[in-house]
Protein backbone atom coordinates (compact mmCIF):
# COMPACT_ATOMS: atom_id res chain seq x y z
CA UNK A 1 -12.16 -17.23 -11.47
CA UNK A 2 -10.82 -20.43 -13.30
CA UNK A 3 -9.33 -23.36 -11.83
CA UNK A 4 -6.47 -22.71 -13.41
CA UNK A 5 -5.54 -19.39 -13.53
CA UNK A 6 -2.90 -17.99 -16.12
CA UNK A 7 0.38 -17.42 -14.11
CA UNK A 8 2.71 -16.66 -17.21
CA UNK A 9 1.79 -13.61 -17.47
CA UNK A 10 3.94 -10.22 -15.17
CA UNK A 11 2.15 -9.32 -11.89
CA UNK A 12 2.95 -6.63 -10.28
CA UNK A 13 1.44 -7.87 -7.07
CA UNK A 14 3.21 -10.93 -7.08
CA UNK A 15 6.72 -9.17 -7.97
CA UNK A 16 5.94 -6.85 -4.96
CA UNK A 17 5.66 -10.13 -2.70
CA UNK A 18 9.09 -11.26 -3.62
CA UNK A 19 10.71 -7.87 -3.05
CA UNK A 20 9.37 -7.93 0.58
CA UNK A 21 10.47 -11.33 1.25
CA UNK A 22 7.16 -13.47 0.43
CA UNK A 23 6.86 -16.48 -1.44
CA UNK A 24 4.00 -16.22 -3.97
CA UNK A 25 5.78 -15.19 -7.21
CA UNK A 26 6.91 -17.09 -10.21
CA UNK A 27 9.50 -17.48 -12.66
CA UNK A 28 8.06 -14.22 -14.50
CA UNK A 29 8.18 -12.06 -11.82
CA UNK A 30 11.89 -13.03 -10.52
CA UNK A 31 13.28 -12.68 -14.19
CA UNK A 32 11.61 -9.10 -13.82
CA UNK A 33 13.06 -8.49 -10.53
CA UNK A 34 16.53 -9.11 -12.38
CA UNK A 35 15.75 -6.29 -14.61
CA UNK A 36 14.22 -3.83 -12.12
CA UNK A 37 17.62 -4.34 -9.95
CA UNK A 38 20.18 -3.72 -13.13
CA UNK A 39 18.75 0.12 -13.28
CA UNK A 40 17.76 -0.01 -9.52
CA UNK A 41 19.61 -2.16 -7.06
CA UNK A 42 18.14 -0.43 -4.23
CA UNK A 43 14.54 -1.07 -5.31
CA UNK A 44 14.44 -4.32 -2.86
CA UNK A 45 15.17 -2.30 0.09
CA UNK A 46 12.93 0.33 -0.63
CA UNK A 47 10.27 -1.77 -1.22
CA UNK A 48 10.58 -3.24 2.68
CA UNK A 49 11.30 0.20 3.89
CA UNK A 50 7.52 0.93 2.32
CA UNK A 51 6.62 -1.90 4.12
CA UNK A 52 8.01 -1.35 7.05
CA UNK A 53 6.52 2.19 7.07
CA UNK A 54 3.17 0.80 7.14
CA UNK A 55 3.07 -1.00 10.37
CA UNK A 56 4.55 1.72 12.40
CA UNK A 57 1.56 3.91 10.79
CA UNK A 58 -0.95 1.27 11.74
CA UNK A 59 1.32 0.48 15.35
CA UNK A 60 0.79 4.28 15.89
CA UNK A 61 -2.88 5.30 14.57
CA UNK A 62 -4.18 2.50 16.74
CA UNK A 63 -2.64 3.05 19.75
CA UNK A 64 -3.30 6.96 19.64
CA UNK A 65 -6.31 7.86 17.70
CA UNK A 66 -8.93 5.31 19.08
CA UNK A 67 -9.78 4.35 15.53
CA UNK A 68 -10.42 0.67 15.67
CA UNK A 69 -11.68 0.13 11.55
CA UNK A 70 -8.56 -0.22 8.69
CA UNK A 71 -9.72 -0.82 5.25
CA UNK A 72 -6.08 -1.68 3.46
CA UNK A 73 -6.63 -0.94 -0.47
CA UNK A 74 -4.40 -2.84 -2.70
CA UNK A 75 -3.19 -4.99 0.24
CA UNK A 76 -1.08 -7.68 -2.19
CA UNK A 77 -0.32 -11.05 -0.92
CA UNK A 78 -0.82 -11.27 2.84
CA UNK A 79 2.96 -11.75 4.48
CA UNK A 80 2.91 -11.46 8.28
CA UNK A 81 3.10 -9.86 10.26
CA UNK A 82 0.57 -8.15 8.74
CA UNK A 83 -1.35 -5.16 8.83
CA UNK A 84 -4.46 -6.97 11.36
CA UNK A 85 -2.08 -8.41 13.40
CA UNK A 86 0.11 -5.34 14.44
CA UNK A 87 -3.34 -3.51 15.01
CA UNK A 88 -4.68 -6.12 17.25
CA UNK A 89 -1.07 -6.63 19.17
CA UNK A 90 -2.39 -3.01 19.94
CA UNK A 91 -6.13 -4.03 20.59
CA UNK A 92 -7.41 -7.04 19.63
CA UNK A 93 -10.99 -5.69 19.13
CA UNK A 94 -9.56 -4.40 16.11
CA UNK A 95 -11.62 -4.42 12.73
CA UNK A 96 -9.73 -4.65 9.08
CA UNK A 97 -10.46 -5.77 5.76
CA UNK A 98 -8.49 -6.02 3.04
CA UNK A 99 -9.57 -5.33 -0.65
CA UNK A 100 -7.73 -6.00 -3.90
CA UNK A 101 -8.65 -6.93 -7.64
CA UNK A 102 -6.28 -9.94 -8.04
CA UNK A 103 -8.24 -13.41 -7.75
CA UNK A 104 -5.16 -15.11 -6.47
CA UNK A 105 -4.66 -12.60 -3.75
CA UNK A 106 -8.11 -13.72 -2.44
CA UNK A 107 -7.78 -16.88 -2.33
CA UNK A 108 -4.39 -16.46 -0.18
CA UNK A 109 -6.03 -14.10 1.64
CA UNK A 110 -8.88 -15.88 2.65
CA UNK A 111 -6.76 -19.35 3.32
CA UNK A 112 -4.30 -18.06 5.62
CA UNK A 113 -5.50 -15.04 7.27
CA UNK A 114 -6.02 -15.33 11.13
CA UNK A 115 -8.07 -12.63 12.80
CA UNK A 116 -7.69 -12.21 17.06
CA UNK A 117 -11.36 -13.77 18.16
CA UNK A 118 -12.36 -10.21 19.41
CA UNK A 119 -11.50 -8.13 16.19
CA UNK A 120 -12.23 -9.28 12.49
CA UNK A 121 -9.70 -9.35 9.39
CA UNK A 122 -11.36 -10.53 5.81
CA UNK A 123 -10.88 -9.84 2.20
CA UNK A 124 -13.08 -7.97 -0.49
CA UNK A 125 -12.57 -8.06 -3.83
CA UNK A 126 -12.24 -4.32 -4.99
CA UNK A 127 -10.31 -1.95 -6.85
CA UNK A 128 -9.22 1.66 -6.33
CA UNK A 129 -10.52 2.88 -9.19
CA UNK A 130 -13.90 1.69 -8.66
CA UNK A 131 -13.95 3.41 -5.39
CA UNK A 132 -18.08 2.93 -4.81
CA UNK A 133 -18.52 -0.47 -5.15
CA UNK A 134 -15.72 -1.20 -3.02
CA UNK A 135 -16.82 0.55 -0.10
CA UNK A 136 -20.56 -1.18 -1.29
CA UNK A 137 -18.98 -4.47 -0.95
CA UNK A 138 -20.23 -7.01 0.96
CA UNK A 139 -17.92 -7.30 3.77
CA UNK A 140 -16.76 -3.82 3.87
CA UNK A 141 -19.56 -3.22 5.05
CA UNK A 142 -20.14 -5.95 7.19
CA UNK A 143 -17.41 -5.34 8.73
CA UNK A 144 -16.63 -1.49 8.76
CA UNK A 145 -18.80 1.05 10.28
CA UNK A 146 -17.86 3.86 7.74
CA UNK A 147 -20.53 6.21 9.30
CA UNK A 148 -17.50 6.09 12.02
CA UNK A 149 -13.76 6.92 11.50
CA UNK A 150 -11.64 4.78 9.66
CA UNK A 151 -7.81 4.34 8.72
CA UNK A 152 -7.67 4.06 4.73
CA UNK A 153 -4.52 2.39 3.95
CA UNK A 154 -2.92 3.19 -0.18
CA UNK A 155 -0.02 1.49 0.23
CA UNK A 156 2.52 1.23 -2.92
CA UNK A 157 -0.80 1.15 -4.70
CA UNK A 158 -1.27 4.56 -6.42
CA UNK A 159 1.78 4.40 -8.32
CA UNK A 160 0.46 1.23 -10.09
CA UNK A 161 -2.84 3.52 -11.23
CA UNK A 162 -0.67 5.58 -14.26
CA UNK A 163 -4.02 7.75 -15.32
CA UNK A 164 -3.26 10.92 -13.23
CA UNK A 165 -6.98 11.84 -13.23
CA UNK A 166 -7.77 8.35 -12.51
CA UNK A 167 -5.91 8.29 -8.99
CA UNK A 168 -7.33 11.76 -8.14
CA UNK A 169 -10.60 10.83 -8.71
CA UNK A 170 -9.95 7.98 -6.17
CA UNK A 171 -8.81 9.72 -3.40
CA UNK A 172 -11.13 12.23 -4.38
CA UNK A 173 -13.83 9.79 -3.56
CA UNK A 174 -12.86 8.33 -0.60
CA UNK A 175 -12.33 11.35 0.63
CA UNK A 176 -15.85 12.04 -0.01
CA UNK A 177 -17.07 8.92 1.52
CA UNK A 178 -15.17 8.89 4.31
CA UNK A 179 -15.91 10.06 8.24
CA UNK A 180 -14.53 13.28 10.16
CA UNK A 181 -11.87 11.48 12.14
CA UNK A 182 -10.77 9.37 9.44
CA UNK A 183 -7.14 9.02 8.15
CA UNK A 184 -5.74 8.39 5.00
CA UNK A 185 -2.55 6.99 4.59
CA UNK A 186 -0.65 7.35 1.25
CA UNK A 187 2.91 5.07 0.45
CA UNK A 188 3.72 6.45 -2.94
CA UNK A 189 7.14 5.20 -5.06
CA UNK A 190 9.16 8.28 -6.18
CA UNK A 191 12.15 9.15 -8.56
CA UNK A 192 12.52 12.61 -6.69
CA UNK A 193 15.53 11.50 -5.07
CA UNK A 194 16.93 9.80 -8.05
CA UNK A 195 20.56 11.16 -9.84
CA UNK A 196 19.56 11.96 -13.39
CA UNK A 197 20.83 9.67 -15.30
CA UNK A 198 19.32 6.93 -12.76
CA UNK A 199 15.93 8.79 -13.90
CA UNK A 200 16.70 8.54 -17.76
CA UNK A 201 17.80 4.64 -17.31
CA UNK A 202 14.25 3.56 -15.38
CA UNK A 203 12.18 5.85 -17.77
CA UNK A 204 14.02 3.85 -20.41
CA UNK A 205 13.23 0.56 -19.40
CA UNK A 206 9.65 1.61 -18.57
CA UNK A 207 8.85 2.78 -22.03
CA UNK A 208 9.39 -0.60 -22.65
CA UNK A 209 6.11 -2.32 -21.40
CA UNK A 210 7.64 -4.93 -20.21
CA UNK A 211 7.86 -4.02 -16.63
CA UNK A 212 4.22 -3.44 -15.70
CA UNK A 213 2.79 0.34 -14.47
CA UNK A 214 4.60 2.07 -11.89
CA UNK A 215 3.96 6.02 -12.11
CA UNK A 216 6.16 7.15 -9.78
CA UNK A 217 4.99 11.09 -8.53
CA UNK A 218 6.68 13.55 -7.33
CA UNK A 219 6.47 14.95 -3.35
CA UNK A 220 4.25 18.22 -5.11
CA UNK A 221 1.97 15.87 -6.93
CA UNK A 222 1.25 13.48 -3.63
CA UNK A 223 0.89 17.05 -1.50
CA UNK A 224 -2.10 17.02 -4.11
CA UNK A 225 -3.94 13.94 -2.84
CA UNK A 226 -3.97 15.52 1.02
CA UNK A 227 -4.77 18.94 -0.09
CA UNK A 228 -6.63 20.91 2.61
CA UNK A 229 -5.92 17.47 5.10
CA UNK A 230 -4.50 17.74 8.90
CA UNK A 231 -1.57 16.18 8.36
CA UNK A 232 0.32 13.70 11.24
CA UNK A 233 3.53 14.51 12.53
CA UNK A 234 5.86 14.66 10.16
CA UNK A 235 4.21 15.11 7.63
CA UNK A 236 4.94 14.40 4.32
CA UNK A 237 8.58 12.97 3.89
CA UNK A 238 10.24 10.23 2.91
CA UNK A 239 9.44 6.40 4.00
CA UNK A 240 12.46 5.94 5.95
CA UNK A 241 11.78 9.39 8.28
CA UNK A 242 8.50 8.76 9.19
CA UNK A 243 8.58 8.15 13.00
CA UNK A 244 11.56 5.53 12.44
CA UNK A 245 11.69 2.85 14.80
CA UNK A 246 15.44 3.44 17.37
CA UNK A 247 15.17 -0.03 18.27
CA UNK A 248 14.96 -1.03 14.57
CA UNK A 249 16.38 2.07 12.28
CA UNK A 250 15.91 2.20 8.65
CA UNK A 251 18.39 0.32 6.43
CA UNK A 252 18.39 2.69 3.36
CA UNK A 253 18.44 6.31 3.30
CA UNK A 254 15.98 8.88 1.81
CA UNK A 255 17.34 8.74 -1.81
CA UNK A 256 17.50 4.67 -2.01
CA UNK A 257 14.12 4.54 -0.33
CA UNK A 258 12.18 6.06 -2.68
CA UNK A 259 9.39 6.71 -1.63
CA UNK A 260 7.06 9.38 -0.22
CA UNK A 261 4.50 8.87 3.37
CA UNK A 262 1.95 10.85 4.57
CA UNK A 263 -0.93 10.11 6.93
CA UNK A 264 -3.86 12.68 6.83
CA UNK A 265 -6.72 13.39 9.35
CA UNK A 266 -10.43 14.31 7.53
């Protein structure tokens, strides 16, 4: 990576940061914000909804499943809390590493990060679609034990692979690689619940270019990922009805949220 790296340029990553409340995005990703929210002015909320999702999947495969190893694909920006420290609130033995492809998302990761002194939480540089050389990294498998079960977090990280063949290949392969006992955990954006002409406007603005990937799938094409999987209570269903928290409900509802959850036993 260069000293300097070139910031004037859309990331996706980065834009995702400031819809969840973080700080590291630019000028170029809050100008596209403005544009996402003048054909969806929900897409903020959903975005934390998917968010918020997460950690009650991680609160609740930790504290009743025994599995003690997360390996969070696509993690983003680190924003606490984050996904190591609700898993060690739970135990603090707890192991997790984080993987992404963006440069600037390691070096956040690996400057602020903070694991409990009993459990581990580190970055590897990886990407999805390179699904063997990720789990060959370095500190994946330093870290992880994947001859044991693991949680696999794809969080909002799918829908930024557009290839269709690509993304099944993926899963296909950490399915593969993966333990009995294992879970994978899909967070997948969705126009299902979308009004029509909602769907016309955001295809519009899409065809563009200008906005960055985001292939939003439908609830039949995500069933295709888990295919043949146990799946956790609920199931498969929307981001805001997946064990919802009383204490702290869900600010949207299903149709603003969009977005599909579903956590799957190997």
């Amino acid at each position: 990576m260069s000293e300097n790296p070139d910031i004037s340029a859309l990331n996706t990553s980065r834009r995702y940061n400031e819809w969840v409340g973080g700080k590291d995005h630019t000028g170029v990703e809050r100008a596209s914000t403005k544009t996402v929210l003048t054909v969806l002015p929900n897409m903020i909320d959903a975005a934390r909804e998917g968010r918020a999702v997460v950690m009650r999947v991680v609160r609740h495969l930790v504290a009743e499943t025994g599995v003690r190893q997360i390996l969070d694909i696509g993690a983003g920006q680190p924003l606490s809390p984050n996904v190591h420290e609700v898993a060690q609130r739970v135990d603090p033995a707890t192991r997790v590493v984080y993987a992404d492809n963006d440069p600037l998302v390691a070096v956040h990761h690996r400057g602020t990060v903070m694991s409990k002194p009993a459990g581990r939480a580190e970055f590897q540089p990886g990407d999805l679609r390179k699904v063997g050389e990720l789990l060959a990294g370095d500190v994946v498998t330093e870290v992880l034990d994947l001859s044991r079960p693991v949680v696999v977090l794809l969080a909002s990280v799918l829908h930024l692979i557009d290839d269709d063949e690509q993304a099944a290949a993926a899963v296909r392969q950490l399915r593969e690689a993966l333990a009995p006992g294992s879970y994978l955990v899909i967070v997948h954006g969705t126009f299902d619940t979308l009004p029509e002409a909602t769907r016309q406007a955001v295809t519009a603005m899409m065809a563009t270019g200008k906005q960055g990937v985001y292939r939003a799938r439908s609830r039949a094409e995500i069933e295709e990922f888990v295919d043949g999987l146990e799946l956790v209570e609920p199931g498969l269903v929307s981001s805001v009805e997946w064990r919802p928290d009383p204490v702290n409900p869900p600010k949207t509802s299903v149709a603003d949220a969009m977005c599909w959850v579903v956590v799957a036993r190997l």
